[in-house]
C-alpha atoms as a PDB file:
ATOM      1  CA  UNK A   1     -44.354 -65.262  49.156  1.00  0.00           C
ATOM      2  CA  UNK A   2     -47.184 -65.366  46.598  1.00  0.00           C
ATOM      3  CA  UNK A   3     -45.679 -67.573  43.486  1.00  0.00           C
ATOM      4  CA  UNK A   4     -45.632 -65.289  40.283  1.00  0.00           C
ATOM      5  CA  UNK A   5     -45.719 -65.991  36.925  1.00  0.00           C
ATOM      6  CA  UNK A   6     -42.371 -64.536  36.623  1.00  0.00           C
ATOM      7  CA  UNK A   7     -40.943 -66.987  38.710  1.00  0.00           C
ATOM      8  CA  UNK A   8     -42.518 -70.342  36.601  1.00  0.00           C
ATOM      9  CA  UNK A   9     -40.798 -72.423  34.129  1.00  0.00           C
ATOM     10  CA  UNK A  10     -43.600 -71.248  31.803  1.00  0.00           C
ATOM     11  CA  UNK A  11     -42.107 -67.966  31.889  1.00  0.00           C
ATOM     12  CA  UNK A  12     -38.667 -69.096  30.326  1.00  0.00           C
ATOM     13  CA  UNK A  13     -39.383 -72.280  28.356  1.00  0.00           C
ATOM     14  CA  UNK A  14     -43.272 -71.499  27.207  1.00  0.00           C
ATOM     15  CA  UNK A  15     -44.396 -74.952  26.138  1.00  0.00           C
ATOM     16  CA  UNK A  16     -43.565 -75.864  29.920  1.00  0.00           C
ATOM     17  CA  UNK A  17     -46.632 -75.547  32.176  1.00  0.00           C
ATOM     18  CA  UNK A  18     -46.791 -72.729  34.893  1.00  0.00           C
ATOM     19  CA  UNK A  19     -45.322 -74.304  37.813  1.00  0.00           C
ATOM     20  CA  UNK A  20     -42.610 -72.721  40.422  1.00  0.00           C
ATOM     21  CA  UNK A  21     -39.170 -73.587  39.044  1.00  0.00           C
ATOM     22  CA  UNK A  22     -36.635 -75.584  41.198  1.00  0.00           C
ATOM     23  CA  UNK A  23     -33.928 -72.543  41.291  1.00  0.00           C
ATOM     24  CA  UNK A  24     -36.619 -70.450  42.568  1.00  0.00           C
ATOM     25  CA  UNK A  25     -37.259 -72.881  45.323  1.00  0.00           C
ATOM     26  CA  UNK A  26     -34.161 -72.857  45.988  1.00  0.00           C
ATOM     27  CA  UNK A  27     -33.570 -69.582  46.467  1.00  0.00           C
ATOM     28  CA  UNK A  28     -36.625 -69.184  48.646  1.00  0.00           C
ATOM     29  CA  UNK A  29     -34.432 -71.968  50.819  1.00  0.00           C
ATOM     30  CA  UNK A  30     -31.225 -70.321  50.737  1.00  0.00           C
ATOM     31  CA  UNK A  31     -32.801 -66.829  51.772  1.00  0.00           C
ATOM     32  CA  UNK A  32     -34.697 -68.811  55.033  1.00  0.00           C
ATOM     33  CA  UNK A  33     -31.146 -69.810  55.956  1.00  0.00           C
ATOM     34  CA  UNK A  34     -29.357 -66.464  55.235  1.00  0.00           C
ATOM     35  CA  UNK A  35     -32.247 -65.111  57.624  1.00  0.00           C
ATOM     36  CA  UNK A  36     -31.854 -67.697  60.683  1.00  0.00           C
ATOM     37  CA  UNK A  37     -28.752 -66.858  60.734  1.00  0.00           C
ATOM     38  CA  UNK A  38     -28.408 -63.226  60.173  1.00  0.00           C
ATOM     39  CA  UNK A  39     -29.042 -61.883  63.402  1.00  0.00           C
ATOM     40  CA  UNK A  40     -26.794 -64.543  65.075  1.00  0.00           C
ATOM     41  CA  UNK A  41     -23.283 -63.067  63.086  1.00  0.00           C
ATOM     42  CA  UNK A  42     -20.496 -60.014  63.813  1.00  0.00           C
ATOM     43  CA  UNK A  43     -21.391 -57.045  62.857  1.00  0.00           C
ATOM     44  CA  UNK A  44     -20.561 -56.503  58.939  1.00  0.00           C
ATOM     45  CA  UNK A  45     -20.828 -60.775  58.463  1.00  0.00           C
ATOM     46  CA  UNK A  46     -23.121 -61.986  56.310  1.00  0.00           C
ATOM     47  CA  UNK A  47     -23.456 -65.715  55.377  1.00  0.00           C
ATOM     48  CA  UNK A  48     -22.817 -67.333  51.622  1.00  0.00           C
ATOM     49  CA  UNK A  49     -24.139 -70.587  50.274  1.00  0.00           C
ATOM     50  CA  UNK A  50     -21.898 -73.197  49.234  1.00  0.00           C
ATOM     51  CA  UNK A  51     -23.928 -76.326  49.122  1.00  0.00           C
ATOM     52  CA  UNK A  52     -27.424 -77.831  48.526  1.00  0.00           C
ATOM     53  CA  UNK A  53     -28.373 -80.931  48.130  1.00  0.00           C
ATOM     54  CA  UNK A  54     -32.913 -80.470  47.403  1.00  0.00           C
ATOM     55  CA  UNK A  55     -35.545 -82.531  46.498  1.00  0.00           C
ATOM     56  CA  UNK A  56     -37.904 -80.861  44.325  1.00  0.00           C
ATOM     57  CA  UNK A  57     -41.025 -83.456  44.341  1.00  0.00           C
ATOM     58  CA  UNK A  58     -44.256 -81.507  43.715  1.00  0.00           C
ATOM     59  CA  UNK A  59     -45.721 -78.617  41.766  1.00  0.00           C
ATOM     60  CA  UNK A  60     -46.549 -75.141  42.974  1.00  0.00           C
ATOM     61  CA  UNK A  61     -48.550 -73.301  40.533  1.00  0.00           C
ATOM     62  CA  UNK A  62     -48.242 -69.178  39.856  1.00  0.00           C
ATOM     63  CA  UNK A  63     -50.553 -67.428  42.728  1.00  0.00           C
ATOM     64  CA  UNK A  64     -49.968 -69.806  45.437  1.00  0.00           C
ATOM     65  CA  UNK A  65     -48.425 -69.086  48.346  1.00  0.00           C
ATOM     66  CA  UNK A  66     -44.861 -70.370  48.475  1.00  0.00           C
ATOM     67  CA  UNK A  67     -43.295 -71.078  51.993  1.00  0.00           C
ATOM     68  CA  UNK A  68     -39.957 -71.560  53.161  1.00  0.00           C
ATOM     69  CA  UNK A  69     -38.072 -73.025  56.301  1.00  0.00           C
ATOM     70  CA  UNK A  70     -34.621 -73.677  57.512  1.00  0.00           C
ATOM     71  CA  UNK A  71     -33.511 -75.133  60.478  1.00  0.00           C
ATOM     72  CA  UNK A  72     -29.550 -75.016  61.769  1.00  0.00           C
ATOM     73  CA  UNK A  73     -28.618 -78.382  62.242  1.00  0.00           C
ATOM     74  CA  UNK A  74     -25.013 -77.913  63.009  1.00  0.00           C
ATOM     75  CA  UNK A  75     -21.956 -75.682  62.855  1.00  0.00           C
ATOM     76  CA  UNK A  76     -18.561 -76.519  62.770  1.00  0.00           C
ATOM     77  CA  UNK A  77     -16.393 -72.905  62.722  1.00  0.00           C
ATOM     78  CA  UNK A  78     -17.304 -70.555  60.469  1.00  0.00           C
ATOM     79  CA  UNK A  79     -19.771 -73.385  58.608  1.00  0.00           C
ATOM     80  CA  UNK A  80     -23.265 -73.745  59.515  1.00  0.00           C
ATOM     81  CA  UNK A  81     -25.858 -76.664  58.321  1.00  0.00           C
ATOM     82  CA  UNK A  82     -29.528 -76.606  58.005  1.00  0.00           C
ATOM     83  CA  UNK A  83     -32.620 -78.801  56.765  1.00  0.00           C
ATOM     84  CA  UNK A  84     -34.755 -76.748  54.722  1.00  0.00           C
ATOM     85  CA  UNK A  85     -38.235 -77.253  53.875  1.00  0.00           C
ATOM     86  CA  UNK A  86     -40.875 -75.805  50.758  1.00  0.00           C
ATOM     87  CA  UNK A  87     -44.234 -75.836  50.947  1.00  0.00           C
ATOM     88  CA  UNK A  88     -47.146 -74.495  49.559  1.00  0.00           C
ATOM     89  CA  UNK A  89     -50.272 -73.384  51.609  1.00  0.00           C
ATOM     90  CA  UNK A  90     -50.516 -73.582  55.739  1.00  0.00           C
ATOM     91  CA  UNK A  91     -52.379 -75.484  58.153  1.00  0.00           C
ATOM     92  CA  UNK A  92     -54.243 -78.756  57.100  1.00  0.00           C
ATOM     93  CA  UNK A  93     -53.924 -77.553  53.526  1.00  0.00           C
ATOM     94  CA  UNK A  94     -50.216 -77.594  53.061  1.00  0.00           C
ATOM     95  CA  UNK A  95     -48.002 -79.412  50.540  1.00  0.00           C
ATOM     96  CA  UNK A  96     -44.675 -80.039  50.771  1.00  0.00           C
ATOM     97  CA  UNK A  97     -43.441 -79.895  47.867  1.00  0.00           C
ATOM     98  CA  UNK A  98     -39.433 -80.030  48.221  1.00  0.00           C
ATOM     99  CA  UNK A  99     -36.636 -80.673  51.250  1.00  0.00           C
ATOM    100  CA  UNK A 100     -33.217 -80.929  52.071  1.00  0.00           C
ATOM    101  CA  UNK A 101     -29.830 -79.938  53.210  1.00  0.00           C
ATOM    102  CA  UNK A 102     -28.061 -76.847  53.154  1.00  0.00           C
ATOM    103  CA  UNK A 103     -24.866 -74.961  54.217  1.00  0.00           C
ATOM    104  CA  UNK A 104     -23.384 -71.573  54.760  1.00  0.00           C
ATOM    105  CA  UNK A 105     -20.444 -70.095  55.111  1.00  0.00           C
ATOM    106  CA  UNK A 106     -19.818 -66.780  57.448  1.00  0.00           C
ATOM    107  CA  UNK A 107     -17.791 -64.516  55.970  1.00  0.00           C
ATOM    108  CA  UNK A 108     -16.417 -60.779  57.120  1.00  0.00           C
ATOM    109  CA  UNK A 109     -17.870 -58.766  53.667  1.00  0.00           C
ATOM    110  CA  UNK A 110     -15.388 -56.276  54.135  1.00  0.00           C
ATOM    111  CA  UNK A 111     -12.843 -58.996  53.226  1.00  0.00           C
ATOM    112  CA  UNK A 112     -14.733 -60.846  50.722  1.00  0.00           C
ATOM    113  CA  UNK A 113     -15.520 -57.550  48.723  1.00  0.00           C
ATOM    114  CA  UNK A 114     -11.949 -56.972  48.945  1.00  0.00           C
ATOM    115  CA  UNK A 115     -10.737 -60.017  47.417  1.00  0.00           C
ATOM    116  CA  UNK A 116      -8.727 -61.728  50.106  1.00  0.00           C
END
């Protein structure tokens, strides 16, 4: 996804430069996971995040090109682990710029909207 402005620290705290903020990265992450997964789960499952542990160690600037990656390390029952990556750019010319862990639950929505 191309970074926008929108989603820079700039944007909220305006004496802050224009870089990608880290709960934007981390959404990016979370939504690579939701989608390795998603095809994988019961019909009317989808998966919820319930841990990250990231390492946000380099800027990404409004108008690049933000890209995300997660990996399934693991599963134990209804839990399922990945490494997740951030980088900016392809090829030669890309930066990593954060990494890390992540988990998911699956969960039946009909329940979860439901309360129980």
């Amino acid at each position: 996804m191309e970074i926008a402005f929108e989603q820079t620290v700039k944007h909220v705290l305006p004496h802050m430069p224009a870089v990608l903020g880290t709960p934007t990265m981390i959404m990016a992450m979370e939504e690579a996971a939701r989608i390795a997964i998603e095809k994988h789960l019961p019909p009317g499952w989808l998966s919820v995040g319930f841990e990250v542990c990231i390492r946000h160690f380099a800027a990404a600037r409004a108008g690049e090109t933000l890209i995300a990656r997660a990996t399934v390390t693991g599963a134990s029952g209804k839990r399922i682990r990945y490494k997740v990556t951030a980088q900016v750019g392809e090829g030669d010319s890309a930066r990593l710029i954060g990494e890390g862990t992540h988990e998911r639950a699956a969960i039946d929505s009909a329940r979860f909207s439901a309360g129980e």
